[in-house]
Protein backbone atom coordinates (compact mmCIF):
# COMPACT_ATOMS: atom_id res chain seq x y z
CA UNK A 1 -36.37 -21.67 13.45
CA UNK A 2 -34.44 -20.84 16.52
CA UNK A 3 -33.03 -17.51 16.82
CA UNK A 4 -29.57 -18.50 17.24
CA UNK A 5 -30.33 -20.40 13.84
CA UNK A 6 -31.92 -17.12 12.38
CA UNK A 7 -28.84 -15.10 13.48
CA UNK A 8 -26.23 -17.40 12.39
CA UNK A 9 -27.61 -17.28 8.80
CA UNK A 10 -28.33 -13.40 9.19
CA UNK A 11 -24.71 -13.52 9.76
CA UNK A 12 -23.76 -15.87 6.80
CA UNK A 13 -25.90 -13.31 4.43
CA UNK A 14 -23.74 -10.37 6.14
CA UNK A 15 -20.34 -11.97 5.00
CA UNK A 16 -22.06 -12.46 1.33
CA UNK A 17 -23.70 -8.70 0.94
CA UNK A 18 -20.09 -7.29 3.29
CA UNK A 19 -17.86 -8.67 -0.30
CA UNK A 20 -20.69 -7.56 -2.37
CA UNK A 21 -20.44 -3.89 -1.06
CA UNK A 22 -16.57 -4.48 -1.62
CA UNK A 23 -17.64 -3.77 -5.38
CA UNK A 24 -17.70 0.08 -5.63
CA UNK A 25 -19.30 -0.40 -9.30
CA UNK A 26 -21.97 -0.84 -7.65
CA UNK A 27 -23.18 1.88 -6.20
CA UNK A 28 -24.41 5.00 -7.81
CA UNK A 29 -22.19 7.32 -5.66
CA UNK A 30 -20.76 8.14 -2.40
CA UNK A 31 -24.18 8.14 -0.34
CA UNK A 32 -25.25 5.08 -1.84
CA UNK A 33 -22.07 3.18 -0.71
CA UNK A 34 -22.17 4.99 2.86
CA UNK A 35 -25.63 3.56 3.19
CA UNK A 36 -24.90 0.03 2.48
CA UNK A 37 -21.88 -0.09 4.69
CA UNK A 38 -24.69 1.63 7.72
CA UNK A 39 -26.68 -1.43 6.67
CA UNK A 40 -23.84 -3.80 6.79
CA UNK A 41 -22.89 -3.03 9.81
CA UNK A 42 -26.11 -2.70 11.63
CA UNK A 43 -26.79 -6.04 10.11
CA UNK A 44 -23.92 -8.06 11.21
CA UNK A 45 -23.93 -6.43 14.81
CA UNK A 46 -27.83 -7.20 15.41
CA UNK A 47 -27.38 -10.75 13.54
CA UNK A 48 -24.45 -11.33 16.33
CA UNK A 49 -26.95 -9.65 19.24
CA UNK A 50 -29.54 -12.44 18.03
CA UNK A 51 -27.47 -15.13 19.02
CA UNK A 52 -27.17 -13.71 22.21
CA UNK A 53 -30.06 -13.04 22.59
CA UNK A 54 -31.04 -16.81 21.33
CA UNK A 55 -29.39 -17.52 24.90
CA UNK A 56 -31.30 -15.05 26.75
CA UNK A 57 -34.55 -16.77 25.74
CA UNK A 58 -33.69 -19.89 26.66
CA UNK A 59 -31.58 -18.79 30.46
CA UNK A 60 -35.54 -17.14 30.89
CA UNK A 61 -37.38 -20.26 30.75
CA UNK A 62 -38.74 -18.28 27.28
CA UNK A 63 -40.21 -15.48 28.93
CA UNK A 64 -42.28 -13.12 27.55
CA UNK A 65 -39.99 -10.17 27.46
CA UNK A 66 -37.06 -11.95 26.12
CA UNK A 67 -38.98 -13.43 23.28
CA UNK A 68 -40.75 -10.55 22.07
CA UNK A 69 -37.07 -8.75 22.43
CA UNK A 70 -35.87 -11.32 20.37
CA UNK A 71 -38.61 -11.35 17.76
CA UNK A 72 -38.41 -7.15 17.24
CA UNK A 73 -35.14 -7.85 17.30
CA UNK A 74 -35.19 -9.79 14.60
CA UNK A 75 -37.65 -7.91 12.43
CA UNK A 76 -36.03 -4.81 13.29
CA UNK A 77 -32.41 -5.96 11.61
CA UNK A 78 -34.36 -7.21 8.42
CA UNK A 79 -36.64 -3.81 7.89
CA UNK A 80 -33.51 -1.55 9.02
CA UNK A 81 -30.75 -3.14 7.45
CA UNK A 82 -33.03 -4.60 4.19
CA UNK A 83 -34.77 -1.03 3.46
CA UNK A 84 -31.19 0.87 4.13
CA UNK A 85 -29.86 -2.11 1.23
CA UNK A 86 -32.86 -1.71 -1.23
CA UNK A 87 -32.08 2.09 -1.12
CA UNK A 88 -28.05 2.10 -1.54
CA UNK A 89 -28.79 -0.32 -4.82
CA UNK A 90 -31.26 2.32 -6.03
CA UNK A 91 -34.32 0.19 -5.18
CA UNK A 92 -35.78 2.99 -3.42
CA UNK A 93 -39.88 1.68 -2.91
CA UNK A 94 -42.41 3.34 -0.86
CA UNK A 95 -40.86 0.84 1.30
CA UNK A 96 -37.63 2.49 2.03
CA UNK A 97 -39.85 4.72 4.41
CA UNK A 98 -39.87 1.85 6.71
CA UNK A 99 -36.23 2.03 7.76
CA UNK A 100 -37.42 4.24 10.72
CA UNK A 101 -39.48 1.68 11.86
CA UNK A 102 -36.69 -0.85 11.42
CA UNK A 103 -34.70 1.31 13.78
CA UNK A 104 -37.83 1.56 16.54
CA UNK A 105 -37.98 -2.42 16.04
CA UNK A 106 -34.26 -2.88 16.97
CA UNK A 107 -34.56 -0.42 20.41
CA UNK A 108 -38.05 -1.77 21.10
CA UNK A 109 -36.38 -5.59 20.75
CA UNK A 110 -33.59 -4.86 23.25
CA UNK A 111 -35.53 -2.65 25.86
CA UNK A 112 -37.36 -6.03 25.90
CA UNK A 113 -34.45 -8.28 25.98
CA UNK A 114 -33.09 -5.51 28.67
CA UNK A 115 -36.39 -6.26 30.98
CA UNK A 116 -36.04 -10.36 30.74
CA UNK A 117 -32.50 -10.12 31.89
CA UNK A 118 -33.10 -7.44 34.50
CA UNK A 119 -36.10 -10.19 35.64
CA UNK A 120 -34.03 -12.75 35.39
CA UNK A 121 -31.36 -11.26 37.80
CA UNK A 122 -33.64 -10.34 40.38
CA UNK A 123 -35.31 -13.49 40.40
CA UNK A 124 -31.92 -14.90 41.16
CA UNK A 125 -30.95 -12.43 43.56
CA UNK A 126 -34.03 -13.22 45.66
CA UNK A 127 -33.08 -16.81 46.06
């Protein structure tokens, strides 16, 4: 699956779980709702990043950087935004201490994507 693909349905699940955390009744208490709306919104604005960053891979002939930014990128919104989720709906695993990880997955992905397009431009500045 391509990432623009992967983000365009990351974004389809966002509008789903965004009316789901509409439904207060939900949610234990306050914290719990505050940390599905963090994950809601992380989610949506990393699942919109991915499909620009879809176009990054492809504008680098599929370089290296850009698709390993786009890969932690991707990984990074699912452990971040799907460990902050299991914990607002009181799923809270052994799991839930991944979020952090989620978090280093989602700066590690767009350093990455940063490099590609920084290669990218000076590539095309030298010619």
């Amino acid at each position: 699956m391509g990432f623009a693909a992967l983000g365009a349905g990351l974004l389809s699940l966002s509008v789903a779980l965004g009316a789901l955390g509409r439904h207060q009744s939900l949610f234990t208490d306050a914290k719990a709702a505050e940390l599905f709306d963090i994950a809601w919104r992380y989610h949506t604005a990393h699942a919109l990043g991915l499909i620009g960053a879809a176009w990054l891979v492809e504008r680098t002939g599929r370089a290296r950087p850009a698709l390993w930014g786009a890969r932690l990128v991707a990984a990074g919104v699912c452990v971040f935004a799907g460990t902050l989720y299991a914990q607002a709906l009181g799923l809270d695993t052994p799991l839930s201490r991944l979020t952090p990880l989620g978090g280093t997955l989602l700066i590690s992905g767009w350093a990455a994507l940063a490099f590609g397009a920084a290669r990218v431009a000076l590539k095309n500045d030298a010619t």
